[in-house]
Protein backbone atom coordinates (compact mmCIF):
# COMPACT_ATOMS: atom_id res chain seq x y z
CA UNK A 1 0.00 0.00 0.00
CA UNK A 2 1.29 3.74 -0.90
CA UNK A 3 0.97 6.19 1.54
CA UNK A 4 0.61 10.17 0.59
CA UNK A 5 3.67 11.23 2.43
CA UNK A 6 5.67 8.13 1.10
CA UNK A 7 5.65 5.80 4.48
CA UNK A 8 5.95 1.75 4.27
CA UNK A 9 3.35 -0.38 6.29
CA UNK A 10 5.66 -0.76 8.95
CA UNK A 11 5.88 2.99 9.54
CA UNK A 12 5.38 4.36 13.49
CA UNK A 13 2.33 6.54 13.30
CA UNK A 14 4.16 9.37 15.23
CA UNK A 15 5.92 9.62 11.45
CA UNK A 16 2.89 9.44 9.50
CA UNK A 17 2.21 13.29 8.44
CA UNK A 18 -1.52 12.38 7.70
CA UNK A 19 -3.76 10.16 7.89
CA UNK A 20 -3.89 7.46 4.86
CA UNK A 21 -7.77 7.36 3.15
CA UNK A 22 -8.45 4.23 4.40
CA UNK A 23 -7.44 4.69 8.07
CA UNK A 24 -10.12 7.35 7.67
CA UNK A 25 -12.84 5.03 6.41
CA UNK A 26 -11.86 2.48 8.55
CA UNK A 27 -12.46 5.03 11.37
CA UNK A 28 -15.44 6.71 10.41
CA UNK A 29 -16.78 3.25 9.50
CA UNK A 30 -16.54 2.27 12.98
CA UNK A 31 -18.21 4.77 13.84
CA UNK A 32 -21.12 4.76 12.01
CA UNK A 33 -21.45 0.82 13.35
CA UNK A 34 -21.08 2.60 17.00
CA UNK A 35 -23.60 5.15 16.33
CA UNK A 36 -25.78 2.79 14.17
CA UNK A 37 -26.23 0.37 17.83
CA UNK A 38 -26.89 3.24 19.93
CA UNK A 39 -29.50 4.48 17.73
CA UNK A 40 -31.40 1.33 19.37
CA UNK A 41 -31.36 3.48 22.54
CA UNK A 42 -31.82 7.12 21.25
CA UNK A 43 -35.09 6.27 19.12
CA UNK A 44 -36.42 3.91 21.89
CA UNK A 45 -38.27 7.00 23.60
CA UNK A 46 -40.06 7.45 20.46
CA UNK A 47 -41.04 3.53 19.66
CA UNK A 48 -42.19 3.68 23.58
CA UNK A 49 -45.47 4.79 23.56
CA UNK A 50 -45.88 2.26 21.05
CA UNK A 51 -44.40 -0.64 22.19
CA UNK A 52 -46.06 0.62 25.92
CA UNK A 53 -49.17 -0.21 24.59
CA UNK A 54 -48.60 -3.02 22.57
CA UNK A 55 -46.67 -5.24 25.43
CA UNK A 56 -48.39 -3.41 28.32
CA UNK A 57 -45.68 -1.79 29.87
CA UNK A 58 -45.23 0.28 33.19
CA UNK A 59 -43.02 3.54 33.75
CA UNK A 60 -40.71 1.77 35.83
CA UNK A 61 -40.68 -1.22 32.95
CA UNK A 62 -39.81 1.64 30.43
CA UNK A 63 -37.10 2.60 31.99
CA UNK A 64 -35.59 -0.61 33.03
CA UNK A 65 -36.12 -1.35 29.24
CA UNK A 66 -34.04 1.90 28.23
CA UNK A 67 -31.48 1.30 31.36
CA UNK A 68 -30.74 -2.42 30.78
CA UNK A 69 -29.15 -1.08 27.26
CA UNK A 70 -26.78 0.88 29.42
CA UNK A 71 -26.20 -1.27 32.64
CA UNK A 72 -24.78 -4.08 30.42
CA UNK A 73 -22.87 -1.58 28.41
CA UNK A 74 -21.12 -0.50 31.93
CA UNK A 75 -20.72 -3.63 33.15
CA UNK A 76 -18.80 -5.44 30.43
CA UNK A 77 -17.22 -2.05 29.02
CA UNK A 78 -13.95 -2.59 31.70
CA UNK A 79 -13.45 -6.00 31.85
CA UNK A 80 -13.85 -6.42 28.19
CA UNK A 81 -11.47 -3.46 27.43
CA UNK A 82 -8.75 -5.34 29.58
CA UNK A 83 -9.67 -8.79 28.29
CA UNK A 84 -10.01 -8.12 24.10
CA UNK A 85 -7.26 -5.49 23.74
CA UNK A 86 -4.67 -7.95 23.47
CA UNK A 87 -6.96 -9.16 19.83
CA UNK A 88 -6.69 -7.66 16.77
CA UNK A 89 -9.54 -4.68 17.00
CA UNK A 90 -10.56 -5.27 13.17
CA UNK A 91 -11.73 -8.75 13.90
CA UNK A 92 -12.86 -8.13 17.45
CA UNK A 93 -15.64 -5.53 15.37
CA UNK A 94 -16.31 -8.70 12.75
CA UNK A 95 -17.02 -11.21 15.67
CA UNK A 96 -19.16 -8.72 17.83
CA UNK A 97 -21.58 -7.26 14.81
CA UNK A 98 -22.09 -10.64 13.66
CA UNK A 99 -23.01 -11.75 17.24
CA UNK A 100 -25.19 -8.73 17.60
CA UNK A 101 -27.32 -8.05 14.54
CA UNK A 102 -29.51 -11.11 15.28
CA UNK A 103 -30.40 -10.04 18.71
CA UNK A 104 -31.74 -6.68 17.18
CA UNK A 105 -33.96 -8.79 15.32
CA UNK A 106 -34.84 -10.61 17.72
CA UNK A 107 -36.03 -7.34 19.70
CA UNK A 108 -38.46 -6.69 16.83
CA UNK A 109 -40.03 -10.17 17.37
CA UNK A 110 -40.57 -9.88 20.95
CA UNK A 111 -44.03 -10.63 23.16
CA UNK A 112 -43.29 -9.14 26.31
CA UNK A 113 -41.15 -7.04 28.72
CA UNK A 114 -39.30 -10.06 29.58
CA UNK A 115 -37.94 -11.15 26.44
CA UNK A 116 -37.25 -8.04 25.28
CA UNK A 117 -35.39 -6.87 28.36
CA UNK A 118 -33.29 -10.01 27.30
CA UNK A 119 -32.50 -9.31 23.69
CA UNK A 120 -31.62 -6.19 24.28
CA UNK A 121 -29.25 -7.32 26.96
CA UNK A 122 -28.07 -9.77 25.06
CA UNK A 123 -27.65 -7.38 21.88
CA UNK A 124 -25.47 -4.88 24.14
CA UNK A 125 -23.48 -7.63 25.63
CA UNK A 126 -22.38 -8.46 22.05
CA UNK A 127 -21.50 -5.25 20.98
CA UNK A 128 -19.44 -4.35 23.91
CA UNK A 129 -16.95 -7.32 22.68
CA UNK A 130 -15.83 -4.42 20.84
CA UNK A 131 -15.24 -1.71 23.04
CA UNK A 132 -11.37 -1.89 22.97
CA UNK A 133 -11.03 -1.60 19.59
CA UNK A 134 -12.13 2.24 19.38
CA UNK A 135 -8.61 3.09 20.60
CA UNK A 136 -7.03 0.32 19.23
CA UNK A 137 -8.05 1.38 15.66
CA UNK A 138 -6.91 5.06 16.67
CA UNK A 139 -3.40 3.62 17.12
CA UNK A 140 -3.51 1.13 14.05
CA UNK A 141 -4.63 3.31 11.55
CA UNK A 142 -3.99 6.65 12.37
CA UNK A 143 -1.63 9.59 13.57
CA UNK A 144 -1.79 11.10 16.75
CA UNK A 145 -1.41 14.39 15.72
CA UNK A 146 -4.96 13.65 14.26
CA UNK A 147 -7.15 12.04 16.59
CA UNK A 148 -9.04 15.13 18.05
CA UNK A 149 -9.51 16.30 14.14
CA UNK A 150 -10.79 12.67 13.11
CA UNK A 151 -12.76 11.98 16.73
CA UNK A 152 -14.57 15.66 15.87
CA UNK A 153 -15.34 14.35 11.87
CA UNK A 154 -16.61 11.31 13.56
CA UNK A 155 -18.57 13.01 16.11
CA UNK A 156 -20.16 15.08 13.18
CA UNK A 157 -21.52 12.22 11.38
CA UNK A 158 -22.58 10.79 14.80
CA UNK A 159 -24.91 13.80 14.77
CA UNK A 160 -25.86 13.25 11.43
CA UNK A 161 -27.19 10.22 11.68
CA UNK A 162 -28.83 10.39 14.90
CA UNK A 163 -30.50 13.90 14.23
CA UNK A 164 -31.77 11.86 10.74
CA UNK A 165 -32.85 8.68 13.15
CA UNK A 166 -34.37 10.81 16.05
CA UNK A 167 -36.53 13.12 13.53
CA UNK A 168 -37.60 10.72 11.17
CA UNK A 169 -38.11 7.24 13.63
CA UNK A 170 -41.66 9.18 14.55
CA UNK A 171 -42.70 9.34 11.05
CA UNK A 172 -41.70 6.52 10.34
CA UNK A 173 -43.67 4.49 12.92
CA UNK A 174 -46.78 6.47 12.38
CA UNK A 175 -46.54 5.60 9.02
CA UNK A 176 -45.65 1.57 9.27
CA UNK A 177 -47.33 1.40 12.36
CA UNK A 178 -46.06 -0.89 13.70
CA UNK A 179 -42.44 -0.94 15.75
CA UNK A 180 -41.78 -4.16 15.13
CA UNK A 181 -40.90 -3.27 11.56
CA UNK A 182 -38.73 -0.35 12.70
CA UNK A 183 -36.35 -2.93 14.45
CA UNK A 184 -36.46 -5.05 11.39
CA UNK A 185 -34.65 -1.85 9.30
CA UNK A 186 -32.82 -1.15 11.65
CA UNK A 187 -31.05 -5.00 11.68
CA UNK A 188 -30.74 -4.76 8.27
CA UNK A 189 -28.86 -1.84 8.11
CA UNK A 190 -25.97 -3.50 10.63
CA UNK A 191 -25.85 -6.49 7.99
CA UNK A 192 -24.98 -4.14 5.19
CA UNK A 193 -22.34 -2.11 7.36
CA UNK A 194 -20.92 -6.11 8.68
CA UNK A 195 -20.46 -6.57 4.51
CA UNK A 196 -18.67 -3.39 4.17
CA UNK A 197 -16.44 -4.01 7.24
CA UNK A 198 -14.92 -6.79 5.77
CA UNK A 199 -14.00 -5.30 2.61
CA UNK A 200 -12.57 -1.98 4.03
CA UNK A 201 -11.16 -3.05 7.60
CA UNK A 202 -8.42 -5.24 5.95
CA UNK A 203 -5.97 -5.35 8.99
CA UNK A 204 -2.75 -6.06 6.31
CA UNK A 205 -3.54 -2.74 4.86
CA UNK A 206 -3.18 -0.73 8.16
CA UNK A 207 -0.20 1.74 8.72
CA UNK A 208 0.95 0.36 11.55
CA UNK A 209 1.44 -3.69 11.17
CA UNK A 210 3.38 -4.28 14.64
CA UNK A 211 0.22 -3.01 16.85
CA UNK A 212 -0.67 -7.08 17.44
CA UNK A 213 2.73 -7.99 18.46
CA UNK A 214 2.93 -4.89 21.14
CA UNK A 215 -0.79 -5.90 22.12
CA UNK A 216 0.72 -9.87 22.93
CA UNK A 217 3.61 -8.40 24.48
CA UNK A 218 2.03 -5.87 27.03
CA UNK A 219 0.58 -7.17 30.31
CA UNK A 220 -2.95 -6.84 31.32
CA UNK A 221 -2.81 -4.87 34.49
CA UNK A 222 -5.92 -2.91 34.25
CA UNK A 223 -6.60 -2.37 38.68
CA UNK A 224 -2.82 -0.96 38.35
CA UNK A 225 -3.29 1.21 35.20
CA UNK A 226 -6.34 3.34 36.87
CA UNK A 227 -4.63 3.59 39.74
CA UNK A 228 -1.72 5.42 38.31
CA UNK A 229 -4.09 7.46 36.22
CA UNK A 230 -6.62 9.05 38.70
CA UNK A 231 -7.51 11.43 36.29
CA UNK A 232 -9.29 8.43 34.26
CA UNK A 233 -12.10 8.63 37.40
CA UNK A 234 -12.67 12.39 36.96
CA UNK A 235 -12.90 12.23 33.47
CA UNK A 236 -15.71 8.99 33.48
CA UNK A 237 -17.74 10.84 36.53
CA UNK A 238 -18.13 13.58 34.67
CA UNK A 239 -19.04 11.65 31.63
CA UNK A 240 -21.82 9.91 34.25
CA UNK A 241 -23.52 12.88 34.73
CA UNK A 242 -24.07 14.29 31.00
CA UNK A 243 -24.99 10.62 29.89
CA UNK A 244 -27.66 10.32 32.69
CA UNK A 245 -29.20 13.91 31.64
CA UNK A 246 -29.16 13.23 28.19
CA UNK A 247 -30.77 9.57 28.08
CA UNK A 248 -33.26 10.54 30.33
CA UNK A 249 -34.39 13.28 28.08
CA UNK A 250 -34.45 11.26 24.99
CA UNK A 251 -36.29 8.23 27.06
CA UNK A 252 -39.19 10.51 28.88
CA UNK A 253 -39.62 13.74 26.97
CA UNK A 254 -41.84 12.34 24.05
CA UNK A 255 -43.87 10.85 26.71
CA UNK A 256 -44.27 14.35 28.50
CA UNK A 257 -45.04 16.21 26.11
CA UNK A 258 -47.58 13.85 24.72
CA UNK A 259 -49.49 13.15 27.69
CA UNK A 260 -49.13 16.56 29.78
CA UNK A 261 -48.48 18.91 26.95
CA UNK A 262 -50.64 17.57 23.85
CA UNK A 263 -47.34 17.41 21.69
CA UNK A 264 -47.69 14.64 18.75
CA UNK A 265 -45.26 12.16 18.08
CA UNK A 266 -44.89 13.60 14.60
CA UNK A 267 -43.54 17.20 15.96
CA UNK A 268 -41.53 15.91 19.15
CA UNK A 269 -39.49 13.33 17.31
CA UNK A 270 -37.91 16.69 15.30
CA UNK A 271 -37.68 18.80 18.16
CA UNK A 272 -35.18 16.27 19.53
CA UNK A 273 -33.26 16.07 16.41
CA UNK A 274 -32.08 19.44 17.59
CA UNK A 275 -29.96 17.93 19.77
CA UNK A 276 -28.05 17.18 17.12
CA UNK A 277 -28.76 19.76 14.77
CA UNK A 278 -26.09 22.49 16.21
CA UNK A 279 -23.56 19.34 16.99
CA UNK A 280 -23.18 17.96 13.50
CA UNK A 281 -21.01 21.71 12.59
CA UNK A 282 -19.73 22.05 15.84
CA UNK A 283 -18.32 18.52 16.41
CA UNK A 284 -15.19 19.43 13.41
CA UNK A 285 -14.09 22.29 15.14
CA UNK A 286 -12.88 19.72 17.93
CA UNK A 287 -9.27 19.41 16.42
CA UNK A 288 -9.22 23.42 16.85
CA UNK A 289 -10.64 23.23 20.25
CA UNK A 290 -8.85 20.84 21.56
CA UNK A 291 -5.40 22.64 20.44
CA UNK A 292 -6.78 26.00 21.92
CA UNK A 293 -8.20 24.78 24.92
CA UNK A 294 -5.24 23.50 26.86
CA UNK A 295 -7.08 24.05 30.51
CA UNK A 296 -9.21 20.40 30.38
CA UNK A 297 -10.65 20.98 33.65
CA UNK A 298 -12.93 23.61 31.98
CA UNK A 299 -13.94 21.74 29.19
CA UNK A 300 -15.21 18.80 31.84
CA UNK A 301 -16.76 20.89 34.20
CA UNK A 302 -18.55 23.86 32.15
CA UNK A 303 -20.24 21.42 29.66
CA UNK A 304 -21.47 19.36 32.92
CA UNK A 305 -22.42 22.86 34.57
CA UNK A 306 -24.44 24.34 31.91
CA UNK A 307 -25.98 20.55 31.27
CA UNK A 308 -27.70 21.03 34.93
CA UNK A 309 -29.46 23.97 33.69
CA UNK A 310 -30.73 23.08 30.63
CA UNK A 311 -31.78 19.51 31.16
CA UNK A 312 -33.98 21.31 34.49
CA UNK A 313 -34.90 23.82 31.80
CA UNK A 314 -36.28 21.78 28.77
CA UNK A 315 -38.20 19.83 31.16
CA UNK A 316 -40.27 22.77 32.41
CA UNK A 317 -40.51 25.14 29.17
CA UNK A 318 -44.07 24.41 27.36
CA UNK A 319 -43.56 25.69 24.04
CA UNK A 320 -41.94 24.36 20.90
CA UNK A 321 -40.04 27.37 20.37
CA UNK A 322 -38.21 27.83 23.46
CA UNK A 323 -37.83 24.01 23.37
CA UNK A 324 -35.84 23.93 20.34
CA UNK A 325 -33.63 26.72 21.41
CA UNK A 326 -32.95 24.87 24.58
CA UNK A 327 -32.71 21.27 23.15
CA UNK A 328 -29.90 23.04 20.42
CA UNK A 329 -27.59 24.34 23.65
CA UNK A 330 -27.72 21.01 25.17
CA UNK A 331 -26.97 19.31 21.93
CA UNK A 332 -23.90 21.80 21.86
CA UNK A 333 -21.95 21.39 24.98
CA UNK A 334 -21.23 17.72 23.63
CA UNK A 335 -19.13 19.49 21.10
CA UNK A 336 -16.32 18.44 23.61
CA UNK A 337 -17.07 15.06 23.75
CA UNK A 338 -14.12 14.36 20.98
CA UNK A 339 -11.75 15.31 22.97
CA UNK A 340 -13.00 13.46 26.04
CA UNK A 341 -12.37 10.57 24.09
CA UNK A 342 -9.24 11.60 23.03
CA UNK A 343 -7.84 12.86 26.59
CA UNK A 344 -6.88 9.13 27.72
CA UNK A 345 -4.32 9.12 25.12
CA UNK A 346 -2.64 12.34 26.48
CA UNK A 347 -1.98 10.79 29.95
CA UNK A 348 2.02 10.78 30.38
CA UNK A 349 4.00 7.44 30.20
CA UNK A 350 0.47 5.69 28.75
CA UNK A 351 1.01 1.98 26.62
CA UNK A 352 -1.52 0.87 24.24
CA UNK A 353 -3.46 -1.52 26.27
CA UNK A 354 -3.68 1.03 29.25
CA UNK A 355 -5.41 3.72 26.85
CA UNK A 356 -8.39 0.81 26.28
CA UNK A 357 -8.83 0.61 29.84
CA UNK A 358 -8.98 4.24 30.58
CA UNK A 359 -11.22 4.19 27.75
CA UNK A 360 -13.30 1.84 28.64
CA UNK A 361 -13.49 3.00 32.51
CA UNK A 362 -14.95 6.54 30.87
CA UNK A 363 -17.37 4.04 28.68
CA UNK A 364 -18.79 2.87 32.06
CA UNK A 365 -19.40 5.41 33.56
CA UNK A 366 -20.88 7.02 30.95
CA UNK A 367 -23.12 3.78 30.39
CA UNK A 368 -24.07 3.78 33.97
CA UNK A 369 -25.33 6.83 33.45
CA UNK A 370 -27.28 6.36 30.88
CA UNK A 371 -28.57 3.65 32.19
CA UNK A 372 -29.86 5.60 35.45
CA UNK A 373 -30.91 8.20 33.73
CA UNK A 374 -34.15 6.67 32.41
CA UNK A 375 -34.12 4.35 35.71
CA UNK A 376 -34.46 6.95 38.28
CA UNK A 377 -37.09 9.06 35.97
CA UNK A 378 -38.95 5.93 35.59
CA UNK A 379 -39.07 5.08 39.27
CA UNK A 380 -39.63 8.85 40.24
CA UNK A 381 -41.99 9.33 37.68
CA UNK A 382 -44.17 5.62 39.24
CA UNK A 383 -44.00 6.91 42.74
CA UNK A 384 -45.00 10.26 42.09
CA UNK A 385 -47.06 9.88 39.10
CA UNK A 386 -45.29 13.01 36.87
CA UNK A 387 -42.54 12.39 34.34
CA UNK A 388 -41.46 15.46 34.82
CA UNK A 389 -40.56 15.70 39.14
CA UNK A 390 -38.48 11.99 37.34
CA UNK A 391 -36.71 14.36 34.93
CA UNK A 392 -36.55 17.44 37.54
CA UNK A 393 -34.71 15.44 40.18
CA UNK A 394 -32.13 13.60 37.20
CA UNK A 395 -30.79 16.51 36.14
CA UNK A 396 -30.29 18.06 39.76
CA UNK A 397 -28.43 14.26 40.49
CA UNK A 398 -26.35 15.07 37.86
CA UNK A 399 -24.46 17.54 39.28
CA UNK A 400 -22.02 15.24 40.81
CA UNK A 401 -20.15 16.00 37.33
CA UNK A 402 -19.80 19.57 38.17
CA UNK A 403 -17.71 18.45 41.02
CA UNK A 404 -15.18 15.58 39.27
CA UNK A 405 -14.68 17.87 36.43
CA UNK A 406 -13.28 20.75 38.36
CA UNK A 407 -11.37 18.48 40.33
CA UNK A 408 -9.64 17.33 37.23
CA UNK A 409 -6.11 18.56 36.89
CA UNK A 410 -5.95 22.00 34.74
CA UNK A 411 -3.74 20.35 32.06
CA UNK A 412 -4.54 16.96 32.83
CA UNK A 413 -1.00 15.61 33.30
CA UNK A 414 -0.53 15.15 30.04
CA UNK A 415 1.80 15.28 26.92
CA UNK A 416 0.64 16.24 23.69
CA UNK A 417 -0.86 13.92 21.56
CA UNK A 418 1.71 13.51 18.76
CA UNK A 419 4.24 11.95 21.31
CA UNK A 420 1.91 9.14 20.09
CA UNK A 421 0.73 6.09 22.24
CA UNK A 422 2.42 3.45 20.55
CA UNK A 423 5.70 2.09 21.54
C-alpha cells in the first residue's frame, strides 16, 4: 500500500504526516457501526409509547427497558477493554456485529417485557466485545497528531445520523405502524455495514502492522493502570452525569409532552433532532478546540455545569419554540465530547493496552449513566405519578459531574498527543 507522504506499512504513526484514506474510512466506518447500535437506545423513547401499549408496559418497565441497554454496556465495558485489547480490534468488530445483529432482530419479534429486556441485553453484551477496539483502531490506523480532528469528523456524522434517526423514527412508525418493523430496518442496516467491514477493515492494509505484536507483548494490568491514572475517574464521573441527563431526556420527553403537553409524536421526534442539529457543525471544530483549549478541567466541568441547567430547563418550558432553542444548547456542549475521548491518550508514560482501559473505565461510567438516567425518571416518575418531578430530580443528580470535572487537573497531566501512544 502507498501512503501520501511516502511511508511503508511498517511505519510508526508518530511519522505518519496524515492520515492514509483508508485509516479514515476504517475510522469513520466504525463509527457509524457505533452510532448505528446506539441508535437502538436514542429512538427507543419514540417507539415507547408504542411498544407501551402493545406489550403493556409500566413507567418503571420503560425505563428498566431503556437502562438495561446501558447497565450491560457499563458492566462489560472494563473487563472487556482489559480482556479483548490484546486481539486484533478489526476482527474483534467482525465477531461482535455478527453476534449482535440477530439479537436486534430478535427485539423486533418480541411478546413481552421479559424477552425483550433479554435481547436487548443480550444485543449490548455483544456489541461491547468491541469496546477496545475504538482506541485500538486510533493507534492502528492513524496519527496522533490527528485524533481530536478525526474523533470531531466522527462526532459530526454521529450527529448526522442520529438527528436523521431521532426526527424521522416518529414518522416513520406512524406511518408503518407498527415498531416491530422499525427494528427489522434497523437490523438490516448492521448487515450491510458487517459486509462493508470486511471489505474496508483489511488489517494487512493498516499503517501500523506491529500493533498485534505490542498488544501480545504488554501485560494486562488494568486495577494498576487506573490507579496510576486518577484522572481516568474524573474524566468517566463527569461523563456519568451528561450521559444520565441526556438519556433521560431522549427516554421521557416524548412521553411528556404527549401526555401533559398535547405534543404529537410527529412534531416531538424533530424537536429532539435538535440535539443534534447544532452538533453535527460544531463537532469538526474539535481538532481546533482541543489545540486552543489547553485548561481540560474547563472543558469537563462547564459542559457538565451548563448541562444542569438546561436539562432542568427543557423539562419545564411548554412551548416548541423555546424548546428547540434549549434542546440546540444542550446538543452543543457535547461538542467536547471528541476530545474526552481523546484525553486518555494524552496521559504521560500511557502503553496501548492502558489507553483501552482508561477508555473503557470513561465508557462505564458514561453507560451507567445512561442507564440511570431513564431508571431513576422511571421510578420517580411511578411513585409520584409526573414524568417530569423523574426528569426534575435527574438533572439536579447530575451535578455530581460539576464536582469531578473541576477536580480534574488544569492540564490533565498530560503530553501532547503527537508523542503518540504506541511504543
Amino acid at each position: 500500500m502507498a501512503f501520501a507522504d511516502g511511508g511503508g506499512p511498517d511505519e510508526a504513526p508518530d511519522n505518519l504526516t496524515r492520515t492514509p484514506a483508508r485509516g479514515w474510512a476504517v475510522l469513520l466506518l466504525y463509527r457509524f457501526q457505533m452510532s448505528s447500535v446506539i441508535v437502538t437506545s436514542y429512538t427507543f423513547g419514540l417507539f415507547l409509547p408504542y411498544i407501551r401499549e402493545d406489550l403493556e408496559l409500566s413507567d418503571l418497565e420503560a425505563g428498566l427497558l431503556q437502562g438495561v441497554w446501558w447497565v450491560t454496556f457499563a458492566l462489560f465495558a472494563l473487563p472487556f477493554g482489559a480482556w479483548f485489547s490484546r486481539f486484533s480490534p478489526s476482527r474483534l468488530v467482525l465477531v461482535s456485529l455478527a453476534l449482535a445483529v440477530p439479537f436486534l432482530f430478535l427485539q423486533g419479534l418480541a411478546t413481552g417485557f421479559v424477552t425483550l429486556f433479554l435481547f436487548r441485553l443480550l444485543f449490548v453484551a455483544c456489541h461491547v466485545v468491541s469496546s477496545p477496539a475504538r482506541t485500538l483502531l486510533f493507534q492502528q490506523w492513524s496519527t496522533p497528531r490527528q485524533y481530536a480532528t478525526i474523533s470531531g469528523v466522527a462526532a459530526s456524522l454521529h450527529a448526522v445520523l442520529l438527528a436523521i434517526a431521532v426526527s424521522t423514527s416518529a414518522l416513520l412508525i406512524t406511518a408503518l405502524d407498527s415498531w416491530r418493523v422499525a427494528y427489522f430496518i434497523q437490523g438490516g442496516s448492521l448487515l450491510i455495514q458487517l459486509a462493508a467491514w470486511i471489505a474496508v477493515a483489511k488489517e494487512s492494509r493498516a499503517p501500523v502492522t506491529s500493533l498485534r505484536r505490542t498488544l501480545q507483548e504488554e501485560p494486562s494490568r488494568p486495577l494498576q493502570t487506573l490507579k496510576a491514572y486518577p484522572q481516568a475517574w474524573m474524566l468517566s464521573i463527569t461523563g456519568f452525569g451528561l450521559a444520565a441527563t441526556w438519556t433521560a431526556l431522549v427516554t421521557f420527553l416524548p412521553t411528556l409532552w404527549l401526555d401533559e403537553r398535547g405534543l404529537a409524536l410527529v412534531l416531538g421526534g424533530p424537536l429532539l433532532g435538535f440535539l443534534y442539529f447544532g452538533l453535527i457543525p460544531a463537532s469538526s471544530i474539535a481538532g481546533f478546540l482541543s489545540n486552543r483549549v489547553p485548561n481540560r478541567k474547563l472543558l469537563l466541568w462547564v459542559p457538565a455545569l451548563l448541562n444542569v441547567a438546561l436539562g432542568i430547563g427543557i423539562t419545564l418550558t411548554p412551548n416548541a419554540v423555546g424548546l428547540a432553542a434549549l434542546i440546540t444548547c444542550m446538543g452543543l456542549l457535547w461538542v467536547a465530547s471528541p476530545i474526552w475521548h481523546v484525553m486518555p491518550f494524552e496521559l504521560p508514560g500511557i502503553r496501548p493496552r492502558e489507553v483501552a482501559v482508561v477508555s473503557a473505565l470513561f465508557w462505564t461510567f458514561s453507560g451507567l449513566g445512561f442507564a440511570v438516567g431513564p431508571v431513576v425518571t422511571g421510578l420517580v416518575a411511578e411513585v409520584t405519578g409526573s414524568v417530569q418531578t423523574g426528569l426534575i430530580l435527574l438533572s439536579l443528580l447530575t451535578s455530581v459531574g460539576v464536582v469531578s470535572g473541576l477536580l480534574y487537573p488544569r492540564h490533565g497531566g498530560t503530553r501532547r498527543p503527537s508523542t503518540g501512544a504506541v511504543a
